[in-house]
PDB file of N, CA and C in Angstrom:
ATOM      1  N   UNK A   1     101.257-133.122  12.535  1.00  0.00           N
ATOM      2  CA  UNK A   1      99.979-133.172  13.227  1.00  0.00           C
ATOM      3  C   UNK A   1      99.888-134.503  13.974  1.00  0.00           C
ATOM      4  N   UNK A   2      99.338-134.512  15.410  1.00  0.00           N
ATOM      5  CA  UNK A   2      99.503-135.732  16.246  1.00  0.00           C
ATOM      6  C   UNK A   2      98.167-136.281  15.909  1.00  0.00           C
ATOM      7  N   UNK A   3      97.958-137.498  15.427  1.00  0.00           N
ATOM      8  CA  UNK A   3      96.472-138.421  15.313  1.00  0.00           C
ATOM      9  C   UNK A   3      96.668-139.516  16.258  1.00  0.00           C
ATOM     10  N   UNK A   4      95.843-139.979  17.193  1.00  0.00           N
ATOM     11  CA  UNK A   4      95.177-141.303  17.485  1.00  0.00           C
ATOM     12  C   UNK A   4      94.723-142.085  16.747  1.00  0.00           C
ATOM     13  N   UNK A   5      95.580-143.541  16.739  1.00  0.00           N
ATOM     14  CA  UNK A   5      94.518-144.566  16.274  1.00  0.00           C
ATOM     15  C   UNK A   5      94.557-145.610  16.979  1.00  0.00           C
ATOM     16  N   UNK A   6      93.141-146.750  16.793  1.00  0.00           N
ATOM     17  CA  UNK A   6      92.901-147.850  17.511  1.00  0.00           C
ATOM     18  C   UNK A   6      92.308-148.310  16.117  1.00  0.00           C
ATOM     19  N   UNK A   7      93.114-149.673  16.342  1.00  0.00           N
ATOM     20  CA  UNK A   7      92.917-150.761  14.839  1.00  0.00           C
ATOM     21  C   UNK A   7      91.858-151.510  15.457  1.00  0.00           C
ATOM     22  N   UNK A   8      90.258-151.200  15.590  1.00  0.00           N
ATOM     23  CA  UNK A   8      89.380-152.131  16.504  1.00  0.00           C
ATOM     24  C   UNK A   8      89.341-153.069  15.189  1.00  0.00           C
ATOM     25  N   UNK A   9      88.843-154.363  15.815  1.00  0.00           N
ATOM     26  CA  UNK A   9      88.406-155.556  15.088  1.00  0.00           C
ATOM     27  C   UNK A   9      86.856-155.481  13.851  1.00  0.00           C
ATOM     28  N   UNK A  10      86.453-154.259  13.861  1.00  0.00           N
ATOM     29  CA  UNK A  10      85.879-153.663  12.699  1.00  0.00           C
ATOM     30  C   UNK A  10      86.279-152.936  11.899  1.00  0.00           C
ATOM     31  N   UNK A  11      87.583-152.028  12.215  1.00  0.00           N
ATOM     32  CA  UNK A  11      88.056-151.187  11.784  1.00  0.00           C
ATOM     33  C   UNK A  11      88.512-150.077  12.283  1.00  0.00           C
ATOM     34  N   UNK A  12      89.313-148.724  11.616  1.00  0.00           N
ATOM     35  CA  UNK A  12      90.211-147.856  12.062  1.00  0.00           C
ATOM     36  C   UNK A  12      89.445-147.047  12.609  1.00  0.00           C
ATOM     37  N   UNK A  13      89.591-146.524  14.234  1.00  0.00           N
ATOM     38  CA  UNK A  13      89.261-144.996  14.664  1.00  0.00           C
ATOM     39  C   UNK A  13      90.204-144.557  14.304  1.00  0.00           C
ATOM     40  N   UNK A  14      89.894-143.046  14.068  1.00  0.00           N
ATOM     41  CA  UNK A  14      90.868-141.856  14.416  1.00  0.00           C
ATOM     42  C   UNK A  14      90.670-140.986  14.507  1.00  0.00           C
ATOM     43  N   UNK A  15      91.406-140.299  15.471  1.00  0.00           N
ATOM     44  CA  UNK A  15      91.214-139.187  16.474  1.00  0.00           C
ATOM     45  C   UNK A  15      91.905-138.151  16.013  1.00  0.00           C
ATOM     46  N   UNK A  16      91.403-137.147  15.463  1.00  0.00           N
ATOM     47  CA  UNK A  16      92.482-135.950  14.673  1.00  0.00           C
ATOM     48  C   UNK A  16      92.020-134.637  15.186  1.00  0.00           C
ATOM     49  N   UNK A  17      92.815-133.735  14.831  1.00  0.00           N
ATOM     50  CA  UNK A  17      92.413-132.222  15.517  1.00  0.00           C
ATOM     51  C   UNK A  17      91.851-131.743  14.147  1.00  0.00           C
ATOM     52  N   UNK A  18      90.938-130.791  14.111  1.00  0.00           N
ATOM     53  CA  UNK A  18      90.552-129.753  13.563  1.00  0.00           C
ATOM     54  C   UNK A  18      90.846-128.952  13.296  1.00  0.00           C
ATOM     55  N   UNK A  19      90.441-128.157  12.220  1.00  0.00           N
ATOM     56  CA  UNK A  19      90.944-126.569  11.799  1.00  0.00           C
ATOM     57  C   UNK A  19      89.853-125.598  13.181  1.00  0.00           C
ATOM     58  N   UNK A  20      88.864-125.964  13.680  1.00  0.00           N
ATOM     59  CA  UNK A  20      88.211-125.581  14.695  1.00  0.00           C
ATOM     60  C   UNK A  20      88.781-125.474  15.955  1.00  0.00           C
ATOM     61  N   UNK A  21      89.987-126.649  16.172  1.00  0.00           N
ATOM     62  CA  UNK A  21      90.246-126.390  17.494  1.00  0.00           C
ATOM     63  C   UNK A  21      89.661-127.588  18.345  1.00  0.00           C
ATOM     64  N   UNK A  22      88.690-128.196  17.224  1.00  0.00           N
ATOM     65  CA  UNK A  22      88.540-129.177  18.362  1.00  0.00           C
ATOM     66  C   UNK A  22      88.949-130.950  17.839  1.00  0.00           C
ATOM     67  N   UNK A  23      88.832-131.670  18.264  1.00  0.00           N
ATOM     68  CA  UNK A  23      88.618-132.709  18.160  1.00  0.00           C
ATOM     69  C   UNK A  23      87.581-133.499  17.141  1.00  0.00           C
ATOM     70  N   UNK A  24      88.249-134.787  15.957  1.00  0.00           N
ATOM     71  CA  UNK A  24      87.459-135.678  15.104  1.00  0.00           C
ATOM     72  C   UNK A  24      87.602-136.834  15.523  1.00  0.00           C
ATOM     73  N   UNK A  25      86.150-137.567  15.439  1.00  0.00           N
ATOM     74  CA  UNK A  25      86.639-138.926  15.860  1.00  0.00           C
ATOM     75  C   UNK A  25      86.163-139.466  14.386  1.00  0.00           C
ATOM     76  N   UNK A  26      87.122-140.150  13.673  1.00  0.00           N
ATOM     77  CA  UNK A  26      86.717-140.946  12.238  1.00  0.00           C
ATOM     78  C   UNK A  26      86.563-142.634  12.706  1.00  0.00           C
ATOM     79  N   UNK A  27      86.135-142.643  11.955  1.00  0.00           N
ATOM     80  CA  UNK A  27      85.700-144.761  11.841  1.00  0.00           C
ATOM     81  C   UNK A  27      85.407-144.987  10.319  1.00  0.00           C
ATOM     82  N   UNK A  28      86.448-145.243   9.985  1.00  0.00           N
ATOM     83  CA  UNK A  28      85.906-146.159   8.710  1.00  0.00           C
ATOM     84  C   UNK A  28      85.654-145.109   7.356  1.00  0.00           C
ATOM     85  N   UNK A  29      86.783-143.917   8.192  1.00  0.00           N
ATOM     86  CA  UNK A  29      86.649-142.797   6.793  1.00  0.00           C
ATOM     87  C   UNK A  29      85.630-142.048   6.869  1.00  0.00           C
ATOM     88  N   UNK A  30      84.289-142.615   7.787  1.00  0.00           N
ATOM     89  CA  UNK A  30      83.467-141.275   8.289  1.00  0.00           C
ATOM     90  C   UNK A  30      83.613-140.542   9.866  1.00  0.00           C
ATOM     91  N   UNK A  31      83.132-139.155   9.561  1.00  0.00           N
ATOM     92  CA  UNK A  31      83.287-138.400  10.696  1.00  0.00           C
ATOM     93  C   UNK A  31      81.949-138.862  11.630  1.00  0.00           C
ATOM     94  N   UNK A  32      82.084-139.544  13.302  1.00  0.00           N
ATOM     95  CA  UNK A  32      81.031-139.496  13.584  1.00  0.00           C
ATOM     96  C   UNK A  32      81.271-138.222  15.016  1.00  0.00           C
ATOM     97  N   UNK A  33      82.022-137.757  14.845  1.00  0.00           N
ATOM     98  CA  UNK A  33      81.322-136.625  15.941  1.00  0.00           C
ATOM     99  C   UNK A  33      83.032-135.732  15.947  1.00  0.00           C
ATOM    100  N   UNK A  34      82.408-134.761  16.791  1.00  0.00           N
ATOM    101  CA  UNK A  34      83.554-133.755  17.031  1.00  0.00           C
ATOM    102  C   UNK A  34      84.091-133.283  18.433  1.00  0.00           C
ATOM    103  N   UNK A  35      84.560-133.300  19.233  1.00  0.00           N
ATOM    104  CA  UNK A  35      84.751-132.956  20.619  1.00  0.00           C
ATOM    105  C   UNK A  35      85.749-132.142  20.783  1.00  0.00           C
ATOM    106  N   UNK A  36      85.637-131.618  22.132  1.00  0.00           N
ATOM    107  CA  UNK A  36      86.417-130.519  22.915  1.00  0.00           C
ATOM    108  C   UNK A  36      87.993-131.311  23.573  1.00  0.00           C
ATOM    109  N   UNK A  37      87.995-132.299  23.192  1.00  0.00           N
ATOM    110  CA  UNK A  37      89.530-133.092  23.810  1.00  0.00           C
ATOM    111  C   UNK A  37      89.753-134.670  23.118  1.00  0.00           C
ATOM    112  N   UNK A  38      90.481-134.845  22.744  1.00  0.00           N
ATOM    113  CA  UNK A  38      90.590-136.223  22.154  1.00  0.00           C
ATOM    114  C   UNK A  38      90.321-137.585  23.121  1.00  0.00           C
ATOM    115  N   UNK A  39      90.767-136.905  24.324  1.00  0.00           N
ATOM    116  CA  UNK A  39      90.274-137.946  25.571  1.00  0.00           C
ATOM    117  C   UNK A  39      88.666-137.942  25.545  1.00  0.00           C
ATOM    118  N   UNK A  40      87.784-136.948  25.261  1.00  0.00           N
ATOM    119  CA  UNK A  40      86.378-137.255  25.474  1.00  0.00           C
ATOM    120  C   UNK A  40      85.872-137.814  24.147  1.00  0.00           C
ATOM    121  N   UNK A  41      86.514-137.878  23.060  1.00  0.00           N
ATOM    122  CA  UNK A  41      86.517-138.941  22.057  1.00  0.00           C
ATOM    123  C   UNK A  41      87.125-140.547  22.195  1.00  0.00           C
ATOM    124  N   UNK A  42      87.806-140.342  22.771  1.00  0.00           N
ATOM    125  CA  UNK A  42      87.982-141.671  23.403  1.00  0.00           C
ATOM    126  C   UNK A  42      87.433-141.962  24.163  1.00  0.00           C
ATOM    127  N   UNK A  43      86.730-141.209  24.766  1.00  0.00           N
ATOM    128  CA  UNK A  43      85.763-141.828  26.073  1.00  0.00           C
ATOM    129  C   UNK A  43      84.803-142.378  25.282  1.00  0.00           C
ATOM    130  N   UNK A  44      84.273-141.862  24.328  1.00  0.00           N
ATOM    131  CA  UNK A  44      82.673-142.666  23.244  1.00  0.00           C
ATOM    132  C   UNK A  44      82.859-143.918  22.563  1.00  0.00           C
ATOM    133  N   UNK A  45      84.563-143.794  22.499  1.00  0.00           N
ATOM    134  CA  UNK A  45      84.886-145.234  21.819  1.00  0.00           C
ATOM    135  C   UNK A  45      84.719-146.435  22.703  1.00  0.00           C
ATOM    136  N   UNK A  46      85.526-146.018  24.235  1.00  0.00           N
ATOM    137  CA  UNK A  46      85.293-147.427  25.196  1.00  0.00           C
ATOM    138  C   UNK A  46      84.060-147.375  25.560  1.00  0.00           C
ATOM    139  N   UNK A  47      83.483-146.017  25.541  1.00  0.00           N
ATOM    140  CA  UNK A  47      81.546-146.699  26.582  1.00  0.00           C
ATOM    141  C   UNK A  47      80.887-147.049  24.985  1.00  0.00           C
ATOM    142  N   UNK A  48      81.265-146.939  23.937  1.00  0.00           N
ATOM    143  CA  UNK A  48      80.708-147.622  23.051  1.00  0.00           C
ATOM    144  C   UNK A  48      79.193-146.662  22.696  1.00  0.00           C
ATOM    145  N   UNK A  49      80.019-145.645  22.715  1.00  0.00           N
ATOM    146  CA  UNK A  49      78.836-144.474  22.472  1.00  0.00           C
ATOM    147  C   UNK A  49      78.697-143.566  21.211  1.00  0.00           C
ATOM    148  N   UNK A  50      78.824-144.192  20.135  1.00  0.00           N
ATOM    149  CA  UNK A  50      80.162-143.686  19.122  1.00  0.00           C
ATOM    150  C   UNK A  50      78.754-143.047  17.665  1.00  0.00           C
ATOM    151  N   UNK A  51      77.739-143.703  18.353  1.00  0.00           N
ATOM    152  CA  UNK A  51      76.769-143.305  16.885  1.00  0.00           C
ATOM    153  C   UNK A  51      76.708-144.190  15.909  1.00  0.00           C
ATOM    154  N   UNK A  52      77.680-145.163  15.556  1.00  0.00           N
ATOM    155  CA  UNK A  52      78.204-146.679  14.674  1.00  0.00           C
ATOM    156  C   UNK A  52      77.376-147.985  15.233  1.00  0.00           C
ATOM    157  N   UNK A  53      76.484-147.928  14.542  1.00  0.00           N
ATOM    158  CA  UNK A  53      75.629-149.162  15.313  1.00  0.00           C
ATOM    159  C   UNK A  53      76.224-150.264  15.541  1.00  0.00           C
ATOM    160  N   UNK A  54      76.895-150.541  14.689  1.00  0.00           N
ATOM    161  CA  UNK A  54      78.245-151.969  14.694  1.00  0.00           C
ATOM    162  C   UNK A  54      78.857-151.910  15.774  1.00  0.00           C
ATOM    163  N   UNK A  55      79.880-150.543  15.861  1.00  0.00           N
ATOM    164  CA  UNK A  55      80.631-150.978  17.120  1.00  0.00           C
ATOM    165  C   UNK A  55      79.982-150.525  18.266  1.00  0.00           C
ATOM    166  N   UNK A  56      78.948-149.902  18.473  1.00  0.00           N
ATOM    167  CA  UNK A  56      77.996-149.638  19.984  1.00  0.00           C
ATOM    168  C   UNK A  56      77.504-150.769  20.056  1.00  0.00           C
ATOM    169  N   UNK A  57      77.546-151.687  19.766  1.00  0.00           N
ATOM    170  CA  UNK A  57      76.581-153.239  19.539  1.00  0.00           C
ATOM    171  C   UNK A  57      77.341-154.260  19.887  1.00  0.00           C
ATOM    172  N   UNK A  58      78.856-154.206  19.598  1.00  0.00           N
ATOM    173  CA  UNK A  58      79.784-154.971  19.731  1.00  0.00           C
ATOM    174  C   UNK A  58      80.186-155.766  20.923  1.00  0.00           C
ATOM    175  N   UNK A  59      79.866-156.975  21.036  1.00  0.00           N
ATOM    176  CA  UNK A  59      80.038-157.544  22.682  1.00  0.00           C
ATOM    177  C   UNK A  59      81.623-158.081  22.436  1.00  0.00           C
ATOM    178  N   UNK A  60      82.262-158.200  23.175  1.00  0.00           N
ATOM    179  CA  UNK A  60      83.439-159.366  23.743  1.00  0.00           C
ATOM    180  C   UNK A  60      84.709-158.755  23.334  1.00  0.00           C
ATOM    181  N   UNK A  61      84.691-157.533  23.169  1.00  0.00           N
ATOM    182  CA  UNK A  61      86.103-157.109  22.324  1.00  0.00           C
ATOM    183  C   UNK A  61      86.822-156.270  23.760  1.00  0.00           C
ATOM    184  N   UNK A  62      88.196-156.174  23.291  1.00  0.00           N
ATOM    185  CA  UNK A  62      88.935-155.290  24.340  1.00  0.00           C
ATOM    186  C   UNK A  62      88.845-153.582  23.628  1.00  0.00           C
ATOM    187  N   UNK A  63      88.686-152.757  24.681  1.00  0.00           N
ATOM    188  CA  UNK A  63      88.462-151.367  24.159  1.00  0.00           C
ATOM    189  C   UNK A  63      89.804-150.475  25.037  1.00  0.00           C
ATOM    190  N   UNK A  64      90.452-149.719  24.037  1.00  0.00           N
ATOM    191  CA  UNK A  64      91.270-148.840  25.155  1.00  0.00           C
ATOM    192  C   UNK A  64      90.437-148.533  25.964  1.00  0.00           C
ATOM    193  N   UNK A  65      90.977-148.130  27.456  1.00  0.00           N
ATOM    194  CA  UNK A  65      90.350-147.113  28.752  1.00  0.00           C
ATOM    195  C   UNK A  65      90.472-145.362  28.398  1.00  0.00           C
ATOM    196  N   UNK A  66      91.261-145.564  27.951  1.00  0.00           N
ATOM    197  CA  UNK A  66      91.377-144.262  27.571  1.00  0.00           C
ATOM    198  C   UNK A  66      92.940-144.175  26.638  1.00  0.00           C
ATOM    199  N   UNK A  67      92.892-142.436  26.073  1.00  0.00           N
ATOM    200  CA  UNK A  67      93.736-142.099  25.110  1.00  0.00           C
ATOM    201  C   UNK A  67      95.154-142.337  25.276  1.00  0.00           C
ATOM    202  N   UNK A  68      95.727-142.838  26.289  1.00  0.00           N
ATOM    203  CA  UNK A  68      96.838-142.956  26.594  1.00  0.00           C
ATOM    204  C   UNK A  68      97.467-144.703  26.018  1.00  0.00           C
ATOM    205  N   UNK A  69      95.901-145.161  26.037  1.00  0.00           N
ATOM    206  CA  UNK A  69      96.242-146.473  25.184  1.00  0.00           C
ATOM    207  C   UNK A  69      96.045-146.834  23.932  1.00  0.00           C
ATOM    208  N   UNK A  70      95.828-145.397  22.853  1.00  0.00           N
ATOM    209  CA  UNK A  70      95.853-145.293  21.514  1.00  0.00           C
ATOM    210  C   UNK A  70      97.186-145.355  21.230  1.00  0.00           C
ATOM    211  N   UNK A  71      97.897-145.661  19.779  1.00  0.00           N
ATOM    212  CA  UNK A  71      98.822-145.170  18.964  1.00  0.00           C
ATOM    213  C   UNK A  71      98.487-143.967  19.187  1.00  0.00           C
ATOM    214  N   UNK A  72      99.680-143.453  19.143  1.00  0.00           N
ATOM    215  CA  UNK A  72     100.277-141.728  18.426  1.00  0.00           C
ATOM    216  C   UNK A  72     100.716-142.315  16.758  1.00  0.00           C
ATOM    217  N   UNK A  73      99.803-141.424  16.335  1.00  0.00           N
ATOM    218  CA  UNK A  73     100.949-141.113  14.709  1.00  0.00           C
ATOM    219  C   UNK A  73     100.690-140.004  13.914  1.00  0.00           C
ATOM    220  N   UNK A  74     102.251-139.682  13.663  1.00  0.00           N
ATOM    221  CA  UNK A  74     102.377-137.888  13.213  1.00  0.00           C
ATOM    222  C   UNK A  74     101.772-137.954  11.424  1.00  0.00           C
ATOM    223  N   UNK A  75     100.960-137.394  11.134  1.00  0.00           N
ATOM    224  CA  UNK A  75     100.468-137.177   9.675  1.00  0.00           C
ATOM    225  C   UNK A  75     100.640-135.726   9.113  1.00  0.00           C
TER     226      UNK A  75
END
């Protein structure tokens, strides 16, 4: 199974597929949302739209642009 991760300076996203078909975005061991493409989960991580008051709050950090600048890792 292919997962995304980004080691942010609060802690682990990750981006996993579903038994649904769609898309998980985890932080910190909780699920905060589910999407139709792992890229539009990565999109909530860089606009900082994520539901995680911590990291939507977070000033000065570098954020991938998108999924192409996550790790791949097979689980």
């Amino acid at each position: 199974m292919r997962v995304y991760q980004y080691k942010s300076p609060l802690g682990l996203f990750l981006i996993k597929p579903q038994t649904s078909g769609r898309w998980g975005l985890w932080f910190k061991g909780e699920l905060l949302g589910s999407y139709h493409s792992a890229m539009a989960a990565a999109d909530d991580v860089y606009m900082q739209a994520t539901g995680d008051y911590a990291w939507d709050t977070l000033k000065g950090v570098r954020i991938p642009m998108d999924i192409s600048e996550w790790e791949v890792v097979e689980r």
